[in-house]
Protein backbone atom coordinates (compact mmCIF):
# COMPACT_ATOMS: atom_id res chain seq x y z
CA UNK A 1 -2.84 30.09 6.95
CA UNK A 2 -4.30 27.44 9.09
CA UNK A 3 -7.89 28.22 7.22
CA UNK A 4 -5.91 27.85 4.15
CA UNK A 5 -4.92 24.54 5.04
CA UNK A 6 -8.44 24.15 6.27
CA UNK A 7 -10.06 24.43 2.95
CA UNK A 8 -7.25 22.32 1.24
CA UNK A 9 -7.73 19.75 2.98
CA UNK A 10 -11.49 19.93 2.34
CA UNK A 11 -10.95 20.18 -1.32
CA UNK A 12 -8.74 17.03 -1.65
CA UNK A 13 -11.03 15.30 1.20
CA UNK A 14 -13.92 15.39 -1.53
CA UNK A 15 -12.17 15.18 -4.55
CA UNK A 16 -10.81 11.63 -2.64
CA UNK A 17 -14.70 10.56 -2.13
CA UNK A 18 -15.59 11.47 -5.82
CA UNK A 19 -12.72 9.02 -6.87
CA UNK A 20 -13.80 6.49 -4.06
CA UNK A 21 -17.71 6.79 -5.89
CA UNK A 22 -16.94 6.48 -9.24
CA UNK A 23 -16.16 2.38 -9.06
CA UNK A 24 -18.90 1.95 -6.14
CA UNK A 25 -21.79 3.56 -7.90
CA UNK A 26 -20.76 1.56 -11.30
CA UNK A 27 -20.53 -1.77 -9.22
CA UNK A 28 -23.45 -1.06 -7.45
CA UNK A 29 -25.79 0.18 -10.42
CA UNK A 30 -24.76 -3.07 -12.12
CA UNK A 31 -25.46 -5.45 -9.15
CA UNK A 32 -28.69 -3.64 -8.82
CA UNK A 33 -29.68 -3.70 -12.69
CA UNK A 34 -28.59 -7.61 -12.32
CA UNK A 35 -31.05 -8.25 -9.28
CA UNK A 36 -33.61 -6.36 -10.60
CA UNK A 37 -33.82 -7.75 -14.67
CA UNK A 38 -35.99 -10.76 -14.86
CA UNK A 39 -33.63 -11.74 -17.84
CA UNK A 40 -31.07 -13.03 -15.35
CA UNK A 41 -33.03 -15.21 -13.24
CA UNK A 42 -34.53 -16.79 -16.74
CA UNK A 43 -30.67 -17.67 -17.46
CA UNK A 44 -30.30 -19.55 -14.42
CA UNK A 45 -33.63 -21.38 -15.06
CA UNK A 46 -32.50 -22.38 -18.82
CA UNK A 47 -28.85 -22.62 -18.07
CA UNK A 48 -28.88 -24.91 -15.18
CA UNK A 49 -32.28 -26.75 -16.42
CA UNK A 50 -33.80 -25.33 -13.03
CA UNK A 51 -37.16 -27.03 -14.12
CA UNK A 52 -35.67 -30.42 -14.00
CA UNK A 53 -33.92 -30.02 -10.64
CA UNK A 54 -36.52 -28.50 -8.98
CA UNK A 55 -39.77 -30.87 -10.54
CA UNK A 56 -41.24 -26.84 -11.17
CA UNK A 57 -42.67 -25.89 -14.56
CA UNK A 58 -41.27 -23.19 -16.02
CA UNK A 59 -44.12 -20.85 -15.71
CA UNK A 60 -44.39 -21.22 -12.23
CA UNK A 61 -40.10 -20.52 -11.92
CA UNK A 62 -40.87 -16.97 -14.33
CA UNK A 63 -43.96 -15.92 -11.96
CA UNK A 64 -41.43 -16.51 -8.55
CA UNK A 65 -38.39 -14.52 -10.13
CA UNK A 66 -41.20 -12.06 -10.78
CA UNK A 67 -42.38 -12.28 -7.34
CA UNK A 68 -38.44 -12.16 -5.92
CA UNK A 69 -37.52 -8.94 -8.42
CA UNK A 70 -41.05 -6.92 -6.41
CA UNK A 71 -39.61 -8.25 -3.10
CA UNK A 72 -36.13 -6.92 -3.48
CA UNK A 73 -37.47 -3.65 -4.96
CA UNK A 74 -40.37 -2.84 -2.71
CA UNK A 75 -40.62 -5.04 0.65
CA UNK A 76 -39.65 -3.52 3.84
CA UNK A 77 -36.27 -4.67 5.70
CA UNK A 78 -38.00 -7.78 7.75
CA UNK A 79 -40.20 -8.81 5.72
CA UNK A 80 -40.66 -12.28 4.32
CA UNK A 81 -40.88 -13.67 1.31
CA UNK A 82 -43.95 -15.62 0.64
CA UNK A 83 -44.05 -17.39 -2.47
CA UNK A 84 -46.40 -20.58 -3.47
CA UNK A 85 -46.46 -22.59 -6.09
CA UNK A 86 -48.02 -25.32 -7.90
CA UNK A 87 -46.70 -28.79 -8.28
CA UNK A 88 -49.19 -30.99 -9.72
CA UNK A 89 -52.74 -30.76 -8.09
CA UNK A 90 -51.31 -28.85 -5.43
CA UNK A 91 -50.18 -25.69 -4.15
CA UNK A 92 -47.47 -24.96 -1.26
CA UNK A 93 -44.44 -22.93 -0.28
CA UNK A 94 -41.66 -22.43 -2.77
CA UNK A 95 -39.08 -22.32 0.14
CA UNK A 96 -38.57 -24.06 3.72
CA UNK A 97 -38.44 -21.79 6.85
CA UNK A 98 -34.69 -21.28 6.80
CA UNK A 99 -34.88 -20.61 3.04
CA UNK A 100 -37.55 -17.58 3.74
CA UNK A 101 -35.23 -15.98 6.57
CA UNK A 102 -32.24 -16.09 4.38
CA UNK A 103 -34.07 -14.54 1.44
CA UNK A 104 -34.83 -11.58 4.45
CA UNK A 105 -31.14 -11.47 5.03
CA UNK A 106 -30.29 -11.04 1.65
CA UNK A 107 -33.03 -8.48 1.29
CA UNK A 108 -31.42 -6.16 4.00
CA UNK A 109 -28.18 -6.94 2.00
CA UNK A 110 -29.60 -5.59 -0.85
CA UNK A 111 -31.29 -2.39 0.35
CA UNK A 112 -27.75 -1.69 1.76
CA UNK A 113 -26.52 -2.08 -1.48
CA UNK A 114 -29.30 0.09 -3.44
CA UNK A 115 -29.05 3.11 -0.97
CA UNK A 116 -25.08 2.88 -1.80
CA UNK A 117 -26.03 3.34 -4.87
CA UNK A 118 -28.13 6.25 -4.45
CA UNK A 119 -25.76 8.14 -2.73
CA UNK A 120 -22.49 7.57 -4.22
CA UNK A 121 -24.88 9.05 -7.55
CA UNK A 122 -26.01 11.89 -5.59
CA UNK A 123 -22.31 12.63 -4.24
CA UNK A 124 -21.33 12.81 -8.13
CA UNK A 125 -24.18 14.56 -9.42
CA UNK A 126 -23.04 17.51 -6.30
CA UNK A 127 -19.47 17.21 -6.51
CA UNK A 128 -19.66 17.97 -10.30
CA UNK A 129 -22.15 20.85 -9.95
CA UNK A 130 -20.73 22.33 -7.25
CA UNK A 131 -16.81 22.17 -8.23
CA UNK A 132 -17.36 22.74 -12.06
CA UNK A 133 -20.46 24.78 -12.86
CA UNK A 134 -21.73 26.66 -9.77
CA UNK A 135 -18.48 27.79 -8.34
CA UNK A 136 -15.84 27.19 -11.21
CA UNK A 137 -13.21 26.05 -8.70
CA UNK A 138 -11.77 23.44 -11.45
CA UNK A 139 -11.89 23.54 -15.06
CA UNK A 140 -13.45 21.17 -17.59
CA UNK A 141 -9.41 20.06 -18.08
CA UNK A 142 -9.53 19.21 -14.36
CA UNK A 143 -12.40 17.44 -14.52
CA UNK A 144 -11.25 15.07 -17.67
CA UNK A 145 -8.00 14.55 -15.43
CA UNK A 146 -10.05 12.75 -12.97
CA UNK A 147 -12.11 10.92 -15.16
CA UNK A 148 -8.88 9.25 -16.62
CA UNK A 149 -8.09 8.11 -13.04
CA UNK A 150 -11.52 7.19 -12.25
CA UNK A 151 -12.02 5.52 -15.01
CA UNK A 152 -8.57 3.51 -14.70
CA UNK A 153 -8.56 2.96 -10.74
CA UNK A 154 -12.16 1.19 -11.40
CA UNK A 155 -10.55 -0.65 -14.98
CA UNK A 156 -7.48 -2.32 -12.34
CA UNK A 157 -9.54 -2.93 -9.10
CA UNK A 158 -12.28 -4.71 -10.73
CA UNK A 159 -10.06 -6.40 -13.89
CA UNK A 160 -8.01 -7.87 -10.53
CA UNK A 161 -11.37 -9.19 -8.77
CA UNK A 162 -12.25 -11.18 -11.90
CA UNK A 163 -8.53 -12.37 -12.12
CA UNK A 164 -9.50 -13.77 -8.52
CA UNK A 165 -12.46 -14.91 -8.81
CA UNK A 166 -11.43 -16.92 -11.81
CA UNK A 167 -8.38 -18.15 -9.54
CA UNK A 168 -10.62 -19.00 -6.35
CA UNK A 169 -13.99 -18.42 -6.85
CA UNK A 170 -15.45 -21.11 -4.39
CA UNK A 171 -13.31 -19.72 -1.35
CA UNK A 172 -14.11 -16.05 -2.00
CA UNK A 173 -18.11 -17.16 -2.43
CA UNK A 174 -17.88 -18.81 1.27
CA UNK A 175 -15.92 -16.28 2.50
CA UNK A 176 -18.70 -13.68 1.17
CA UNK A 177 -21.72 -15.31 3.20
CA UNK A 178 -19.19 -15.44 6.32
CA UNK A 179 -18.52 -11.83 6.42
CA UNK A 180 -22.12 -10.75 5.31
CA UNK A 181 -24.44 -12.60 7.06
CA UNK A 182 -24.45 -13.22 11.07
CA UNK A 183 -26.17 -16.32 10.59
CA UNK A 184 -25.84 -19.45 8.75
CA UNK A 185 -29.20 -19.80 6.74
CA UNK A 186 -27.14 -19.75 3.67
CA UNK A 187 -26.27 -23.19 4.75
CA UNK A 188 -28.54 -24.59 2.14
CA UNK A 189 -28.75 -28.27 0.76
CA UNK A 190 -28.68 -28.79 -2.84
CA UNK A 191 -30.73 -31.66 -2.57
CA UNK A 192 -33.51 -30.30 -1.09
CA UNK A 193 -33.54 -26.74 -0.77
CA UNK A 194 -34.59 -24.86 -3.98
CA UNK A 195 -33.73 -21.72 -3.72
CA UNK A 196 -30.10 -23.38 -4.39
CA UNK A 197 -31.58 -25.27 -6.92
CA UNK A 198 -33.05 -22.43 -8.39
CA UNK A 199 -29.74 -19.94 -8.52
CA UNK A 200 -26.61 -22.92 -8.09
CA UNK A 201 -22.91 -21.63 -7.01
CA UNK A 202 -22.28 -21.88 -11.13
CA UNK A 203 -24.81 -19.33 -11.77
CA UNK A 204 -23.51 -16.30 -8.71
CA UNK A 205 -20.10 -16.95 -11.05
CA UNK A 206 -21.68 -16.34 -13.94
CA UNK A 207 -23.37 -13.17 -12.75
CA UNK A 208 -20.43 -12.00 -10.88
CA UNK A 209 -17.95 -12.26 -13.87
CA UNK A 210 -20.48 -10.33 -16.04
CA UNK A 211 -21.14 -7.66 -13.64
CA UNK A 212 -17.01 -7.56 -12.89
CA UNK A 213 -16.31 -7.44 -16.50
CA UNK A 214 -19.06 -4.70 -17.79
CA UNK A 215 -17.64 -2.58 -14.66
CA UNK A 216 -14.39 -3.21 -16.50
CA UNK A 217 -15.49 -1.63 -19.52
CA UNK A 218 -17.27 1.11 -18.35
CA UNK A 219 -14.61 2.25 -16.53
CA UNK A 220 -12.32 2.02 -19.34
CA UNK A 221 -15.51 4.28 -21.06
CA UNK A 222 -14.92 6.87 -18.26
CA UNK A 223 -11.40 6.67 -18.63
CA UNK A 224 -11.12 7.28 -22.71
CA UNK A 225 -13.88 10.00 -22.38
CA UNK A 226 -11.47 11.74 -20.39
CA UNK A 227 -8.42 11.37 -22.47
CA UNK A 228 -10.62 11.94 -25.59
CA UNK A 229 -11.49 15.36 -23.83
CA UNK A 230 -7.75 16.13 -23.52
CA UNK A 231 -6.81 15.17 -26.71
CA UNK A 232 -9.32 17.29 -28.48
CA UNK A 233 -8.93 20.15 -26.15
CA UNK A 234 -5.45 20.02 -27.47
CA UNK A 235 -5.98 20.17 -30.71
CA UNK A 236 -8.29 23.11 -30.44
CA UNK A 237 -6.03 24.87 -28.77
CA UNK A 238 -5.46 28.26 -30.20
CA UNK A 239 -1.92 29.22 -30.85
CA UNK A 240 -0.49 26.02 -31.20
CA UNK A 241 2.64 25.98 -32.89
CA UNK A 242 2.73 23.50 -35.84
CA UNK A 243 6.11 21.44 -35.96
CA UNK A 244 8.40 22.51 -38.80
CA UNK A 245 8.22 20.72 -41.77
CA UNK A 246 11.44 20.09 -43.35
CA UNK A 247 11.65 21.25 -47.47
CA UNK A 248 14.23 19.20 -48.98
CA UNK A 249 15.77 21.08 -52.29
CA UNK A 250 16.36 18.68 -55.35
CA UNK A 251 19.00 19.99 -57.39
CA UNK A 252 19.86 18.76 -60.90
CA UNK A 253 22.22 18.95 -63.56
CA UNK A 254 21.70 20.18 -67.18
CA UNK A 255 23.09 19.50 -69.86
């Protein structure tokens, strides 16, 4: 009995973490799709007119979000990011001192984030092949169950985090740097520092909202590819009894 309980408690342990992965890896494959998509730092150039805050042509702003997209996919945790630029006849750093160690910060930030996303992907890929094809402890029925909760848990959290940060964005933004970083190089000046010119507080809404609201709809994906599952193993279904149909009898009157 007590190894019965044992493996019971294993089973629901890991079916826990599968449900616990499905809303990480979907958060975390967007953030990482967001940092990595020269696209999005192009928005914040056109959006917020970067080129006019900053004094920066625009070709020199596309080659540095080039330059930060390699650095966030390939530098080593430590390593700083050295990016120059030209503005006018001459060429110098694109960021201060304090600038360049915060980028590093945010770098170690966003390996942490990356190998999350790894392994809550390789904990799904298992979990699936292990529970439902190599050992057949759950059926396909089980596994569209989950999806449906999956799919909603991620729907509510992440519909209630863009609910807040519509409410209070600015407080949970500070409150983001406090808890994440052990220093305060994020401290930045508007007025002089670029890399807040470059990506303002309006554009880390922007590209919060969209990653909170595409999380939103792919787990509403997960969640109707379960229930669509159900439904049309239910309809399959052999032996299903069809509900009567009622026969009503007209009777006339001749004449």
């Amino acid at each position: 009995m007590p190894i019965l309980g044992s493996m019971s408690f294993v089973r629901y342990f890991a079916q826990t973490v599968f449900l616990i992965c499905i809303p990480i890896f979907l958060v975390t494959t967007n953030v990482r799709v967001a940092t990595s998509w020269e696209a999005t730092y192009h928005y914040a150039f056109s959006q917020y007119d970067v080129p006019g805050v900053t004094g920066l042509e625009r070709s020199e702003l596309d080659r540095a979000a080039t330059q930060i997209v390699d650095y966030f996919q390939s530098a080593q945790p430590g390593t700083l990011l050295d990016i120059r630029v030209k503005q006018g006849t001459e060429t110098a750093p694109l960021y201060s001192e304090r600038e360049v160690l915060h980028m590093a910060d945010v770098l170690g930030l966003m390996r942490f984030v990356f190998r999350l996303q790894e392994f809550t992907f390789i904990y799904v890929v298992m979990y699936l092949a292990g529970i439902y094809l190599w050992s057949r402890e759950r059926s396909l029925l089980h596994l569209a169950k989950m999806s449906m909760w999956a799919g909603a848990g991620t729907a509510a959290v992440l519909g209630v985090a863009a609910v807040a940060m519509l409410v209070g964005f600015d407080s949970l933004f500070l409150k983001f740097h406090q808890l994440s970083f052990a220093n305060d190089f994020w401290a930045l000046d508007p007025a002089r520092d670029r890399l807040v010119q470059m990506f303002p507080q309006g554009f880390w809404f922007d590209v919060s909202f969209a990653v909170g609201i595409v999380t939103v709809i792919e787990g509403g994906l997960v969640f109707l590819a379960g229930y669509g599952f159900l439904a049309w193993n239910d309809r399959r279904r052999p032996g299903r009894v069809a509900p009567p149909q009622r026969h009503i009898r007209i009777t006339g009157t001749s004449e």
